[in-house]
PDB file of N, CA and C in Angstrom:
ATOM      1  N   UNK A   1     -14.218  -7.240   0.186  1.00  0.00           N
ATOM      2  CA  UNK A   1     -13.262  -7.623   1.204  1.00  0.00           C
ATOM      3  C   UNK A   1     -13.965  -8.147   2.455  1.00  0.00           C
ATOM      4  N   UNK A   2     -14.981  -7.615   2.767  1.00  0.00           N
ATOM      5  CA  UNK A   2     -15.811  -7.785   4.183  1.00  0.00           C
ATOM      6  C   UNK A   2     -16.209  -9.608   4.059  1.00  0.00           C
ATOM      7  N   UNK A   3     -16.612 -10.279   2.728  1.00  0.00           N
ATOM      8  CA  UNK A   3     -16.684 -11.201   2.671  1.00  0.00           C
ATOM      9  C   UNK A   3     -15.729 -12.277   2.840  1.00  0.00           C
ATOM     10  N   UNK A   4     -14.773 -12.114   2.179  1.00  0.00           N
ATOM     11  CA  UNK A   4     -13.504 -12.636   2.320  1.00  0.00           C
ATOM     12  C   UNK A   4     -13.017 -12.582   3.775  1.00  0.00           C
ATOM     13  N   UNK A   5     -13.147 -11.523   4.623  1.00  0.00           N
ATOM     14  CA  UNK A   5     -12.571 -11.524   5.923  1.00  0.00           C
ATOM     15  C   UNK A   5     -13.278 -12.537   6.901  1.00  0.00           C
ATOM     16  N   UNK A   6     -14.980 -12.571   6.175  1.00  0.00           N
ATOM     17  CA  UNK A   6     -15.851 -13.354   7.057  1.00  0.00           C
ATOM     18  C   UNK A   6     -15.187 -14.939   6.535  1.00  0.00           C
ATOM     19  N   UNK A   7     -14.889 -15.182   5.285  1.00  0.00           N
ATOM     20  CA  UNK A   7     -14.693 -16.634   5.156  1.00  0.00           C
ATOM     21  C   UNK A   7     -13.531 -17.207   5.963  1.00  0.00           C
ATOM     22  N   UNK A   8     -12.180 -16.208   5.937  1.00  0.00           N
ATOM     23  CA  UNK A   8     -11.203 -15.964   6.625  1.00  0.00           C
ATOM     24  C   UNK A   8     -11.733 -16.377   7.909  1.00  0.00           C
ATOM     25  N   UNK A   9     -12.245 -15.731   9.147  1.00  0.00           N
ATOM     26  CA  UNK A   9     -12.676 -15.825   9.973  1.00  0.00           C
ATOM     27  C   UNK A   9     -13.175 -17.317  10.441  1.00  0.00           C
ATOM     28  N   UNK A  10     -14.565 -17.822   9.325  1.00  0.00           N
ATOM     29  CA  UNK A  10     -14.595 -18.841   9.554  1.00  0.00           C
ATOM     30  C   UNK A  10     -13.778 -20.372   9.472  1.00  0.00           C
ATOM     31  N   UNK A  11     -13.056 -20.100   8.484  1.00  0.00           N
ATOM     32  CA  UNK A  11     -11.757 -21.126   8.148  1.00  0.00           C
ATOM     33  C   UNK A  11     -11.355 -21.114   9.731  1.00  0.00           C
ATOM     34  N   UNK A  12     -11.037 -20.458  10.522  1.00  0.00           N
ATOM     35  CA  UNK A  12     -10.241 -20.330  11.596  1.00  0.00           C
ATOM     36  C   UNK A  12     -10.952 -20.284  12.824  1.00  0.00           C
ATOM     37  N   UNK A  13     -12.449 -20.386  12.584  1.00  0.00           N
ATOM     38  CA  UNK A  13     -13.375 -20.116  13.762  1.00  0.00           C
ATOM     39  C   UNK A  13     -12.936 -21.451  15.018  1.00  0.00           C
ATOM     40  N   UNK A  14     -12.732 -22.789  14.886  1.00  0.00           N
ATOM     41  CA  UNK A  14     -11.833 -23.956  15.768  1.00  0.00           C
ATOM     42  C   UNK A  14     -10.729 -23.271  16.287  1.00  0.00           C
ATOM     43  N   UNK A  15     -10.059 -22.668  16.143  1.00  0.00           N
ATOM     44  CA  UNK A  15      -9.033 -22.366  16.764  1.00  0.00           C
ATOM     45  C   UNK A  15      -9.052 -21.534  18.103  1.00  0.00           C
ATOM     46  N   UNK A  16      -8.475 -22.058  19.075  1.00  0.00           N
ATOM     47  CA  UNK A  16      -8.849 -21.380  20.306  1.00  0.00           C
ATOM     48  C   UNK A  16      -7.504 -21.258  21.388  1.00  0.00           C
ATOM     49  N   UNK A  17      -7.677 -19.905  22.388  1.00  0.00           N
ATOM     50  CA  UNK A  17      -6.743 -20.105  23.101  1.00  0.00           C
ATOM     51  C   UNK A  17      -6.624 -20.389  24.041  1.00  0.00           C
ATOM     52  N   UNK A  18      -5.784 -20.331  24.928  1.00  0.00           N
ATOM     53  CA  UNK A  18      -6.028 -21.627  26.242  1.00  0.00           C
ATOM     54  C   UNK A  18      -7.061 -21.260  27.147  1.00  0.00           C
ATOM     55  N   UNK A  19      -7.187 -20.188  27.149  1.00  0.00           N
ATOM     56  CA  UNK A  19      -8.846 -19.576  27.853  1.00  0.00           C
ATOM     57  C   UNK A  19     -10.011 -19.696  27.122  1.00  0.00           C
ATOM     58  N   UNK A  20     -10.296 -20.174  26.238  1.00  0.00           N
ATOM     59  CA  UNK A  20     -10.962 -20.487  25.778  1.00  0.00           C
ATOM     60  C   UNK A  20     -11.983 -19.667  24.535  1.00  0.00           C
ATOM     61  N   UNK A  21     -11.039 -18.698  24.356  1.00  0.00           N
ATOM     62  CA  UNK A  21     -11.309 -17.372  23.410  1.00  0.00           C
ATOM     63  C   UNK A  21     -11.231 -17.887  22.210  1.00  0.00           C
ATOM     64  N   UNK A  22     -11.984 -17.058  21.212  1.00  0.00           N
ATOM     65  CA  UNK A  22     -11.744 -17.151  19.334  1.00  0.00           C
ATOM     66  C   UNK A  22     -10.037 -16.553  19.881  1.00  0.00           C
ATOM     67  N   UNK A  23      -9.558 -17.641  18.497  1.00  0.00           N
ATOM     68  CA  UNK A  23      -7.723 -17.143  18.336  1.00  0.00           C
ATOM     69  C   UNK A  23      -7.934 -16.135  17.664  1.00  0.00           C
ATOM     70  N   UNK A  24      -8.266 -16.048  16.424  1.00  0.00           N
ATOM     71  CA  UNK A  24      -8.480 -15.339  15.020  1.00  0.00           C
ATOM     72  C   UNK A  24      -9.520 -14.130  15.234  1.00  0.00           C
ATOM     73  N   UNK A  25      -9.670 -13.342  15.468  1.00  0.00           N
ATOM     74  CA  UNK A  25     -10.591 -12.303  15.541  1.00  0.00           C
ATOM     75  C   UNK A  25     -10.684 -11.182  14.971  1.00  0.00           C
ATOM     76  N   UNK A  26     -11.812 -10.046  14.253  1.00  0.00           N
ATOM     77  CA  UNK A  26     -11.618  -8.895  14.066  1.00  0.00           C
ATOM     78  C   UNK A  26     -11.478  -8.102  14.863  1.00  0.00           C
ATOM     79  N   UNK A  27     -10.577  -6.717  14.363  1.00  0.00           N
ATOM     80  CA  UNK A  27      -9.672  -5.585  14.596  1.00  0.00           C
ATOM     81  C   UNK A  27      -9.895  -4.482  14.136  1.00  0.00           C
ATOM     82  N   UNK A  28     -10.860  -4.299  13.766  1.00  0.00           N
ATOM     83  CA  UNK A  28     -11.386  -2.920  13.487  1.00  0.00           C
ATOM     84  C   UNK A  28     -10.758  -2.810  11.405  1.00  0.00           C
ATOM     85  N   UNK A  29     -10.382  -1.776  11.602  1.00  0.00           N
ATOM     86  CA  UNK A  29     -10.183  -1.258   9.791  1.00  0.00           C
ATOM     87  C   UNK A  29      -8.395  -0.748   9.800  1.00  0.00           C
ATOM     88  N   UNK A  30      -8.091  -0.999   8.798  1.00  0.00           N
ATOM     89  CA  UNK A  30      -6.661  -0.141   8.613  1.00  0.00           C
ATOM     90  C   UNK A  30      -6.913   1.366   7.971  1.00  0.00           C
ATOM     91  N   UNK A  31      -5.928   2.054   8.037  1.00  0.00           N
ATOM     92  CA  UNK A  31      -6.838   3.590   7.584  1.00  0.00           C
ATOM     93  C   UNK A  31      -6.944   3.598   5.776  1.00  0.00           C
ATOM     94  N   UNK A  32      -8.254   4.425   5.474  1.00  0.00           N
ATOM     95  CA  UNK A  32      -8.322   4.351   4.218  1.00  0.00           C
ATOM     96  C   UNK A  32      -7.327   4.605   3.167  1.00  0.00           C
ATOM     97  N   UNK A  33      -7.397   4.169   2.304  1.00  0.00           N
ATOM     98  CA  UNK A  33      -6.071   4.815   1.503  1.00  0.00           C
ATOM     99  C   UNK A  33      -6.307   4.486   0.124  1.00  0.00           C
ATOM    100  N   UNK A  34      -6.107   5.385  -1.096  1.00  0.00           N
ATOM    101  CA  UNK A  34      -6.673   5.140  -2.307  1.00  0.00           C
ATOM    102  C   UNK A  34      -5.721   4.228  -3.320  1.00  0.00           C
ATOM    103  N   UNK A  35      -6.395   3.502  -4.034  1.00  0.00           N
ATOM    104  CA  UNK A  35      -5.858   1.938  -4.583  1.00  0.00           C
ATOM    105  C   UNK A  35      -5.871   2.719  -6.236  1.00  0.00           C
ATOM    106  N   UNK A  36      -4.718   2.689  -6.836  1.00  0.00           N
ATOM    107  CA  UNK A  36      -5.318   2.937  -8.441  1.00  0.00           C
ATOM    108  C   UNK A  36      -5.645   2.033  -8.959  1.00  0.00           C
ATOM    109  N   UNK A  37      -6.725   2.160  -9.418  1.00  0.00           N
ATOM    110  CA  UNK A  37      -7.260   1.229 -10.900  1.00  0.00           C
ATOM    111  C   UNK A  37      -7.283   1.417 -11.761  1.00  0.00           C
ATOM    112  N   UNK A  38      -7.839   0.863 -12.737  1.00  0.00           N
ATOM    113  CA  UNK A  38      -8.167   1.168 -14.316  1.00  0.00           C
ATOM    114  C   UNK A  38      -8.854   2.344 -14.803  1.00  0.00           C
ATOM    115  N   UNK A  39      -9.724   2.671 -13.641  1.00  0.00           N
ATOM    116  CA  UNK A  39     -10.441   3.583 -13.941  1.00  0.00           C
ATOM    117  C   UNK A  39     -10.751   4.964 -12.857  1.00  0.00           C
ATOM    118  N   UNK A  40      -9.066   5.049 -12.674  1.00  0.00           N
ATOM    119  CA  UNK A  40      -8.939   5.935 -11.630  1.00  0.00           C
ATOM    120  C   UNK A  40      -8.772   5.584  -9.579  1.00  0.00           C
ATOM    121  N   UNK A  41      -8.248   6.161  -9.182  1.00  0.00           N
ATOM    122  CA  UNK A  41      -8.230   5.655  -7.698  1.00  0.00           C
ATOM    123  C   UNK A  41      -9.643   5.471  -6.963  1.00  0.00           C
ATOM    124  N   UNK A  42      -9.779   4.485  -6.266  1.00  0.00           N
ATOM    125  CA  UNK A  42     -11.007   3.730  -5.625  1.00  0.00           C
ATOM    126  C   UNK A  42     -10.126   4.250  -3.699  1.00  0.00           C
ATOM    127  N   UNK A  43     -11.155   4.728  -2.938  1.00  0.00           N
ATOM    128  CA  UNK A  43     -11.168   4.548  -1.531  1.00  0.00           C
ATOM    129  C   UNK A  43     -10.905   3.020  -0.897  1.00  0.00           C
ATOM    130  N   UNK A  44     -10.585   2.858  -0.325  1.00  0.00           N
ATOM    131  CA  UNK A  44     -10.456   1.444   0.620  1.00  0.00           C
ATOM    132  C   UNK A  44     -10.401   1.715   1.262  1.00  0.00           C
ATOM    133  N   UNK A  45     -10.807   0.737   2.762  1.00  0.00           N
ATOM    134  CA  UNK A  45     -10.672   0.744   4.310  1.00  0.00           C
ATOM    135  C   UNK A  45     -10.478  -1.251   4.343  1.00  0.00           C
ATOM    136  N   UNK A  46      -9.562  -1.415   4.709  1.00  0.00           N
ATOM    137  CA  UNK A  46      -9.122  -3.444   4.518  1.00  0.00           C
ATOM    138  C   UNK A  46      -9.647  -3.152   6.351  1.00  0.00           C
ATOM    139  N   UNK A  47      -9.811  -4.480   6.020  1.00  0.00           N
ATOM    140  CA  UNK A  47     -10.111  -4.774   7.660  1.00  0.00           C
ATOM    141  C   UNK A  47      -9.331  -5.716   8.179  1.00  0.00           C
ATOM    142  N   UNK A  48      -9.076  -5.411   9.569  1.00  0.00           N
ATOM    143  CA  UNK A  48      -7.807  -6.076  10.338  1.00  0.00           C
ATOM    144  C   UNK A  48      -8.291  -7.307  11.292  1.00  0.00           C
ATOM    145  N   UNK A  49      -7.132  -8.072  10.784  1.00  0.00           N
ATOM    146  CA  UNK A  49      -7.776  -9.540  11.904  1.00  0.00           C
ATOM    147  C   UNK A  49      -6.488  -9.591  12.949  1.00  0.00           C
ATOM    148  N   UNK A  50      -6.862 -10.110  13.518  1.00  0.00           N
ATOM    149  CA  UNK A  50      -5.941 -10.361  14.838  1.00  0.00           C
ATOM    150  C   UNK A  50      -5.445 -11.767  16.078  1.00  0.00           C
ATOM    151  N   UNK A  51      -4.858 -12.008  15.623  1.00  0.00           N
ATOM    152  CA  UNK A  51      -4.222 -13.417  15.764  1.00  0.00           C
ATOM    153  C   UNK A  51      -3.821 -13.352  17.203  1.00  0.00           C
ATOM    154  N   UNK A  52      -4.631 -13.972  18.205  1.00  0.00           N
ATOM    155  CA  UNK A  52      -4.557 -13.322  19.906  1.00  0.00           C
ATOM    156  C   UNK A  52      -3.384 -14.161  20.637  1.00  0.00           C
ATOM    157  N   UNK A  53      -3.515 -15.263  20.176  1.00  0.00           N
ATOM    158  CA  UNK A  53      -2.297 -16.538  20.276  1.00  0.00           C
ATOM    159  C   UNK A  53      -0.631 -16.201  20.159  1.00  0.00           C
ATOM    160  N   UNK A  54      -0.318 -15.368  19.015  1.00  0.00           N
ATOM    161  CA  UNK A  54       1.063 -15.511  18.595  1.00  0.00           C
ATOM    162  C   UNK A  54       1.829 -13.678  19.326  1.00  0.00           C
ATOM    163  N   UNK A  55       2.903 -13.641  19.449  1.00  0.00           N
ATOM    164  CA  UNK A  55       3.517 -12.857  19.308  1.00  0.00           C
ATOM    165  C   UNK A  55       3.736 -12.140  18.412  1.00  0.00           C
ATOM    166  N   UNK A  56       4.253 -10.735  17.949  1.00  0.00           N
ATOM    167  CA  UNK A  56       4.338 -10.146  17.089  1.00  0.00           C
ATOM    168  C   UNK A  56       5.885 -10.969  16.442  1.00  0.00           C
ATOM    169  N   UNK A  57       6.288 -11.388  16.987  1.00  0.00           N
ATOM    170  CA  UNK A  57       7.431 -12.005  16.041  1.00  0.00           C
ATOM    171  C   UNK A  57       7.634 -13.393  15.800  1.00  0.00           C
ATOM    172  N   UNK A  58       6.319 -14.131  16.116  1.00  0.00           N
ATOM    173  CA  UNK A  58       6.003 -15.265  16.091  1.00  0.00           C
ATOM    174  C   UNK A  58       5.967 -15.619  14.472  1.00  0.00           C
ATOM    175  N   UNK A  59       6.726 -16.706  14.061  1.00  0.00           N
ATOM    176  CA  UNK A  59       6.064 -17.130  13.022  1.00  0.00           C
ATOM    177  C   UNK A  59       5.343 -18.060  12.313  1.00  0.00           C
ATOM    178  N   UNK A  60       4.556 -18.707  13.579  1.00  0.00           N
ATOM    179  CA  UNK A  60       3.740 -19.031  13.160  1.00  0.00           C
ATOM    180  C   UNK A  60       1.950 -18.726  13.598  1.00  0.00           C
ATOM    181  N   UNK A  61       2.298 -16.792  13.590  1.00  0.00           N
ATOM    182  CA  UNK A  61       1.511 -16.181  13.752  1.00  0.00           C
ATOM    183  C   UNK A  61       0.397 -16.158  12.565  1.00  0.00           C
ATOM    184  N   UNK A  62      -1.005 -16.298  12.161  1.00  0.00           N
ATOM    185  CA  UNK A  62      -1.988 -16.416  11.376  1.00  0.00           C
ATOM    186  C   UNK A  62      -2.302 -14.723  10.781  1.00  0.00           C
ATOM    187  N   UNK A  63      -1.905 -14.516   9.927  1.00  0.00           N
ATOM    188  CA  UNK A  63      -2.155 -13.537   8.900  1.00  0.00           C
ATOM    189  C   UNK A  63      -3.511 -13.208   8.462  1.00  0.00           C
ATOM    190  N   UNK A  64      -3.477 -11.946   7.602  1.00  0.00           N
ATOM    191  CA  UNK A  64      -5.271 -12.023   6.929  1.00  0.00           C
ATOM    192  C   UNK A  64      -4.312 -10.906   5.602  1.00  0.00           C
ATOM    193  N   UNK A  65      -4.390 -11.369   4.283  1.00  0.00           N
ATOM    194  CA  UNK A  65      -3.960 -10.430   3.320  1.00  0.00           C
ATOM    195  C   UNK A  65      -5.079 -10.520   2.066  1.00  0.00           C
ATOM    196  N   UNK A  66      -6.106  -9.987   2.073  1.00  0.00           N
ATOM    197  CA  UNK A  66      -7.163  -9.969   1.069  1.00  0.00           C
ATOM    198  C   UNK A  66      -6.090 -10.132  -0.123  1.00  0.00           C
ATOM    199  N   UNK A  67      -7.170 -10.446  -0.656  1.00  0.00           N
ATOM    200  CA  UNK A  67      -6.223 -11.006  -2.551  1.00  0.00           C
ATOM    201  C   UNK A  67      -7.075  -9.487  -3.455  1.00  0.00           C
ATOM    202  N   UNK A  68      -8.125  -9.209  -3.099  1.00  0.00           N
ATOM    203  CA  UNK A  68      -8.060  -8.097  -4.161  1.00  0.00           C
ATOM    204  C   UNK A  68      -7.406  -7.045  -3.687  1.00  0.00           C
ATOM    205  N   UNK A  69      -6.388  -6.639  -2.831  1.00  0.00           N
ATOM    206  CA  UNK A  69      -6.021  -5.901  -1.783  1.00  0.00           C
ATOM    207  C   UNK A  69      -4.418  -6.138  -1.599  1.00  0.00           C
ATOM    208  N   UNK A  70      -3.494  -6.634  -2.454  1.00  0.00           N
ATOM    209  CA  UNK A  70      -2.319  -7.247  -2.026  1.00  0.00           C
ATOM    210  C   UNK A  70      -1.740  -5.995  -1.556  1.00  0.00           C
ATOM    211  N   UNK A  71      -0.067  -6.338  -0.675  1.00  0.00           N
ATOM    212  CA  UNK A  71       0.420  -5.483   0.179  1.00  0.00           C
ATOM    213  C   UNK A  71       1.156  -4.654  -1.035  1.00  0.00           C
ATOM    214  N   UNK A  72       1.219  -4.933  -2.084  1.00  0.00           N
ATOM    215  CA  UNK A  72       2.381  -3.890  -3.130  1.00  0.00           C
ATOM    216  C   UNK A  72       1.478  -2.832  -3.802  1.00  0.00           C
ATOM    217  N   UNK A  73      -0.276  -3.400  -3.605  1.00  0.00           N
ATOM    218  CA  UNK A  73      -0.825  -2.393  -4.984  1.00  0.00           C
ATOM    219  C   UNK A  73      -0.076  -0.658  -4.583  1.00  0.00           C
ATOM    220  N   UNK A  74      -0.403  -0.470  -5.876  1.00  0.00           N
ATOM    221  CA  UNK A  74      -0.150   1.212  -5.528  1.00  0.00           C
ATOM    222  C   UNK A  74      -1.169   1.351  -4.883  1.00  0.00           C
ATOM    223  N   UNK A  75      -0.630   2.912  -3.520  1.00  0.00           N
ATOM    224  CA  UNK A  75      -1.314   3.443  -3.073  1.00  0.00           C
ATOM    225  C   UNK A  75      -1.171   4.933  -3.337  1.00  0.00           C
ATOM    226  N   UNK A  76      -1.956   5.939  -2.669  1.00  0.00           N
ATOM    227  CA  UNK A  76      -1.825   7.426  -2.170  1.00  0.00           C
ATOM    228  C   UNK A  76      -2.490   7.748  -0.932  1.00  0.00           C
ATOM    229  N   UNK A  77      -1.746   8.051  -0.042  1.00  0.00           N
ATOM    230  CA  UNK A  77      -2.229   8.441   1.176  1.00  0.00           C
ATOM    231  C   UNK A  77      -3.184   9.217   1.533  1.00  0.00           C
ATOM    232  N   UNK A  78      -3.920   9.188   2.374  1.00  0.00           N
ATOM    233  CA  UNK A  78      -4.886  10.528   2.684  1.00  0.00           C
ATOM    234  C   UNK A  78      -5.094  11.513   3.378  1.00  0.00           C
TER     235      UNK A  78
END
């Protein structure tokens, strides 16, 4: 995931806000939470990007949703 967030990142590294800040930036981690797999539940920690430009109800606010990571997998809390 850490890779993917960096490519993420760079796809979006041009984008700027009127002060002259990265738009797109990292946000620290979402809390861990266990993913089932094939071969039993795996730990995760996804990491959060943060779109400095848009409003929370903006929509055409810039997202980050890892693909090995989608928002439906099963989880279990910790």
């Amino acid at each position: 995931m850490e890779a993917e967030v960096q490519g993420f990142l760079a796809k979006h590294a041009d984008l700027k806000t009127e002060d002259g800040r990265a738009r797109v930036v990292r946000h620290g981690h979402l809390p861990e939470r266990e993913v089932m797999t094939g071969i039993g539940p795996v730990a995760v920690r996804q990491p959060r990007v943060r779109d400095r430009a848009a409003a929370a109800e903006d929509a055409g606010r810039i997202r980050f949703t890892p693909a090995i990571l989608p928002p439906y997998a099963r989880c279990q809390s910790r």
